[in-house]
N, C-alpha and C. Protein backbone atom coordinates (compact mmCIF):
# COMPACT_ATOMS: atom_id res chain seq x y z
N UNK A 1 -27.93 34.20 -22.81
CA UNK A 1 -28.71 33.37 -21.89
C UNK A 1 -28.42 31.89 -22.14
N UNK A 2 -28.03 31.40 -23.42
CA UNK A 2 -28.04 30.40 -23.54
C UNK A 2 -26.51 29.69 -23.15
N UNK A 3 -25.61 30.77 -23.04
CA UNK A 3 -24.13 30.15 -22.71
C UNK A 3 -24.77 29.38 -21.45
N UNK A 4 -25.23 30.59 -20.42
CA UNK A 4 -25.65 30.36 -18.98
C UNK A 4 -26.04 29.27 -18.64
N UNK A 5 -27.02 28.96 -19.33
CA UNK A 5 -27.71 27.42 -19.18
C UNK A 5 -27.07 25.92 -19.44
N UNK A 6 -25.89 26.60 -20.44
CA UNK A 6 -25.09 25.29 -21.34
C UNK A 6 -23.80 25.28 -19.96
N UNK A 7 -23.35 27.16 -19.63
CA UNK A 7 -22.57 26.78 -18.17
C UNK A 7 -22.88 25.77 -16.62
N UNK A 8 -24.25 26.15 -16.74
CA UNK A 8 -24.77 25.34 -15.21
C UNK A 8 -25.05 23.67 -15.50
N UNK A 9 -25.43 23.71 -16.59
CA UNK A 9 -25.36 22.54 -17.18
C UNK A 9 -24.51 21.28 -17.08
N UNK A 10 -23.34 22.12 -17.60
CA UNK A 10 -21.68 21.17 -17.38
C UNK A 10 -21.58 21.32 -15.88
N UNK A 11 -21.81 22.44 -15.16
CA UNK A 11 -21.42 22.50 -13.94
C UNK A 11 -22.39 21.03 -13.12
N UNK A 12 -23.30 20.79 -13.53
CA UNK A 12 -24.40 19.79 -12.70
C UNK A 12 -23.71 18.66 -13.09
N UNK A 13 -23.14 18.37 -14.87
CA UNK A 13 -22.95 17.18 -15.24
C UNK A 13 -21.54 16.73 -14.30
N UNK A 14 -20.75 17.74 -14.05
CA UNK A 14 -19.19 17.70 -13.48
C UNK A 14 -19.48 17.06 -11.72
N UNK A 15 -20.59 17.82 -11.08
CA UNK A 15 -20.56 17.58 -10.19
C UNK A 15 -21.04 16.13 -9.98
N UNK A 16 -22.18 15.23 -10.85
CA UNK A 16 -22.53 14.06 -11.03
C UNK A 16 -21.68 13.16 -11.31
N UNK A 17 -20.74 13.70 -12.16
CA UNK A 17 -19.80 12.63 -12.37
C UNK A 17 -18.89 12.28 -10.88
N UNK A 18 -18.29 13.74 -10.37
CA UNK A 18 -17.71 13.69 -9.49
C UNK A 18 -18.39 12.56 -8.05
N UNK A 19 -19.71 12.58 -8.20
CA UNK A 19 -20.51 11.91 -6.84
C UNK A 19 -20.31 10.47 -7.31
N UNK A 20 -20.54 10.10 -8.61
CA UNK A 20 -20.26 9.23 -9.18
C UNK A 20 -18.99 8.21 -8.92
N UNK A 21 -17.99 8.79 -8.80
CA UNK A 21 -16.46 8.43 -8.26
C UNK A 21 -16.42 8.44 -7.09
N UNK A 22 -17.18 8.61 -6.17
CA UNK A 22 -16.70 8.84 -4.58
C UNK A 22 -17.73 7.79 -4.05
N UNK A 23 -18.70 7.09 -4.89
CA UNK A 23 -19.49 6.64 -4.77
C UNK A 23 -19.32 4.89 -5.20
N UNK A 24 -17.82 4.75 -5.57
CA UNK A 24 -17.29 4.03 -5.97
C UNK A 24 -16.79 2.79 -4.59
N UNK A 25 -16.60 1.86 -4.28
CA UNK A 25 -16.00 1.02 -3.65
C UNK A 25 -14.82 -0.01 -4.45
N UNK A 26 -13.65 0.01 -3.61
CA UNK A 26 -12.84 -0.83 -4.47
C UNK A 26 -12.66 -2.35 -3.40
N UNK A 27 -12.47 -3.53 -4.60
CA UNK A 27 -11.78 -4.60 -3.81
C UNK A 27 -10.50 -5.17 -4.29
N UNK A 28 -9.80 -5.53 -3.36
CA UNK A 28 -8.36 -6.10 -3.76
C UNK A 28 -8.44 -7.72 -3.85
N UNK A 29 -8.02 -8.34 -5.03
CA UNK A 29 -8.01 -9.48 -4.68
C UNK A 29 -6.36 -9.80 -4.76
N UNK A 30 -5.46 -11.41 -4.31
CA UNK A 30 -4.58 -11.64 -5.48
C UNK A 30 -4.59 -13.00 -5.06
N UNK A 31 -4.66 -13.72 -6.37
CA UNK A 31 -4.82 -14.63 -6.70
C UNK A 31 -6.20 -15.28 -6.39
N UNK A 32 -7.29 -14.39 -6.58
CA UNK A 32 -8.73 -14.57 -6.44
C UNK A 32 -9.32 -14.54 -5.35
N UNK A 33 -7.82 -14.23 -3.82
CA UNK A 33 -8.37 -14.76 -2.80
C UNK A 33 -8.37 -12.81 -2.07
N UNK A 34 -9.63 -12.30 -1.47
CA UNK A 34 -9.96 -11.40 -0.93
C UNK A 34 -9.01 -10.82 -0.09
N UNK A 35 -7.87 -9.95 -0.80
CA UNK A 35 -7.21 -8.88 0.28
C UNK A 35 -7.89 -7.80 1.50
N UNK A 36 -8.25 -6.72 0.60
CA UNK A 36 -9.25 -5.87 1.18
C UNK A 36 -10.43 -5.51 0.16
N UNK A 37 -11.33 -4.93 0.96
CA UNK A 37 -12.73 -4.68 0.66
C UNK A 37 -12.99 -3.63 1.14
N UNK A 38 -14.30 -3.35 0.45
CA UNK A 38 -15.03 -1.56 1.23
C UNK A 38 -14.31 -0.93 1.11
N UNK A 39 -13.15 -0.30 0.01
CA UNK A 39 -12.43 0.83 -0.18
C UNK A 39 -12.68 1.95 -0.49
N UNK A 40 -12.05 3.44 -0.03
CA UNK A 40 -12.57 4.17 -0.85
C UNK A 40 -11.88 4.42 -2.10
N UNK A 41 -11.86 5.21 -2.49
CA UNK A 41 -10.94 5.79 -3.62
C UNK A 41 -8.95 6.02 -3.05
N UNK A 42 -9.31 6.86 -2.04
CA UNK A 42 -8.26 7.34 -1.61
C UNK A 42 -7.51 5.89 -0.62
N UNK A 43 -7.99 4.95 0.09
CA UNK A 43 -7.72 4.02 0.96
C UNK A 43 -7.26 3.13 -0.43
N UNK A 44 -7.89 2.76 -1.57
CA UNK A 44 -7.55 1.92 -2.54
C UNK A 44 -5.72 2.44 -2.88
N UNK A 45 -5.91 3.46 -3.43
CA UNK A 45 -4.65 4.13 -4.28
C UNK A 45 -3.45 4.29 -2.87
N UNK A 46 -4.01 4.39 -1.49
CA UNK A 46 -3.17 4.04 -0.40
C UNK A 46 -2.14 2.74 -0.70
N UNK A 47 -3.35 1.88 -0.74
CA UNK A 47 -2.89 0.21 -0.30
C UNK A 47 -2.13 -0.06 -2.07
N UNK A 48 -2.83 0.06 -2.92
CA UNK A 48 -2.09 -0.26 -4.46
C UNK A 48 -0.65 0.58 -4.34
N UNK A 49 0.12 1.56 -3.65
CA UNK A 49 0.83 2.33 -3.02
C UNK A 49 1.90 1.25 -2.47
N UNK A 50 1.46 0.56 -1.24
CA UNK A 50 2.39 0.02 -0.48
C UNK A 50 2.79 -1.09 -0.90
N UNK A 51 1.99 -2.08 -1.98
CA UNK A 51 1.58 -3.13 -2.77
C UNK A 51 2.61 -2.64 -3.73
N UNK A 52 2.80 -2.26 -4.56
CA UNK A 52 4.00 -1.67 -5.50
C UNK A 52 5.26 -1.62 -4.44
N UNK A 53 5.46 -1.15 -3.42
CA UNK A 53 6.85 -0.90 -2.97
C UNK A 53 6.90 -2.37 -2.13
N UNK A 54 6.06 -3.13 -1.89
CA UNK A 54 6.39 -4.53 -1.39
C UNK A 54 6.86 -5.00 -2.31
N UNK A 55 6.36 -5.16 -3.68
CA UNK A 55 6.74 -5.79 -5.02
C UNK A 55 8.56 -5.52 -4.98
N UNK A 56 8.72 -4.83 -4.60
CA UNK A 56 10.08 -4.07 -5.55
C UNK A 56 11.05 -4.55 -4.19
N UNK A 57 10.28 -4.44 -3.14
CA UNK A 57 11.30 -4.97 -1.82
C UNK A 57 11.22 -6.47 -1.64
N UNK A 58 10.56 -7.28 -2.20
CA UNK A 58 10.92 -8.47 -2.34
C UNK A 58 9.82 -9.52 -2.96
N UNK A 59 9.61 -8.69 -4.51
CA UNK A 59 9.16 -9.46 -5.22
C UNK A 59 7.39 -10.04 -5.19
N UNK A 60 6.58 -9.55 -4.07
CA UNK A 60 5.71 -10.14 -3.96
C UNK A 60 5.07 -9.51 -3.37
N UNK A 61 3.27 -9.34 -3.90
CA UNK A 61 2.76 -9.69 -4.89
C UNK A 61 2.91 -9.13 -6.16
N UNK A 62 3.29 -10.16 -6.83
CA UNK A 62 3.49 -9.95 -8.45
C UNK A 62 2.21 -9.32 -8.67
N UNK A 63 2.11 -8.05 -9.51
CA UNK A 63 1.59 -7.52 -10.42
C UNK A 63 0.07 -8.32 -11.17
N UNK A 64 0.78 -9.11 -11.63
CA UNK A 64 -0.41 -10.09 -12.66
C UNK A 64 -1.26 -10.91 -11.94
N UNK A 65 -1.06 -11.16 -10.28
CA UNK A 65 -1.92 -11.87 -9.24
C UNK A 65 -2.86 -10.87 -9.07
N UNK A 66 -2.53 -9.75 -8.87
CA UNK A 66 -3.15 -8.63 -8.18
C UNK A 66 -4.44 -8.01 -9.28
N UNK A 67 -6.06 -7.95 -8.97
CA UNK A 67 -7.18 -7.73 -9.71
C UNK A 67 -7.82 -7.04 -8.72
N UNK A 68 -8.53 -6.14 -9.31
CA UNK A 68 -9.48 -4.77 -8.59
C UNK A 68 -10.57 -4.65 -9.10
N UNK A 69 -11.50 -5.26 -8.06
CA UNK A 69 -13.37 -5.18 -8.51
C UNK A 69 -14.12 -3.72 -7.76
N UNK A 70 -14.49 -3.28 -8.58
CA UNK A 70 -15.11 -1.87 -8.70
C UNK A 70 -16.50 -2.41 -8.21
N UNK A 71 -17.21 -1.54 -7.10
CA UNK A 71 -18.42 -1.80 -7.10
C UNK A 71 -19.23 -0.18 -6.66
N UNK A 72 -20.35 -0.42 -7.23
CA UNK A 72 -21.11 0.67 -6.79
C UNK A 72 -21.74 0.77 -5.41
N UNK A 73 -21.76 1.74 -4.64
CA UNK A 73 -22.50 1.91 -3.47
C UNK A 73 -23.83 3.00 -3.58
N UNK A 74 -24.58 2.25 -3.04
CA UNK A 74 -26.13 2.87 -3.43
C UNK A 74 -26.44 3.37 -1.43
């Protein structure tokens, strides 16, 4: 009985965490100045995506401009 309880347990904590992450908003800045906003998870790792292959096709935006503010959505 007691696995059971320690199973549903992790299962509640897994799923909290999981709401936890989706519940997430990302922002892009570079060089402090507001790229995009209101991201989700998946739209963030999109755009940080095309942002890497601009870098490499001509250099810009450098890496070390580029900062990502995490915010919670309630």
């Amino acid at each position: 009985m007691k696995s059971g309880a320690i199973l549903v347990s992790e299962l509640v904590t897994r799923r909290q965490g999981l709401f936890d992450v989706a519940s997430e908003l990302y922002t892009i800045l570079c060089k402090g100045e507001k790229m995009h906003s209101d991201l989700t998870e998946e739209e963030y790792f999109d755009i940080m995506e095309d942002l890497s292959i601009e870098f490499y096709q001509t250099g810009s935006p450098r890496p070390s401009d580029l900062e990502t503010k995490i915010t919670k959505r309630y």
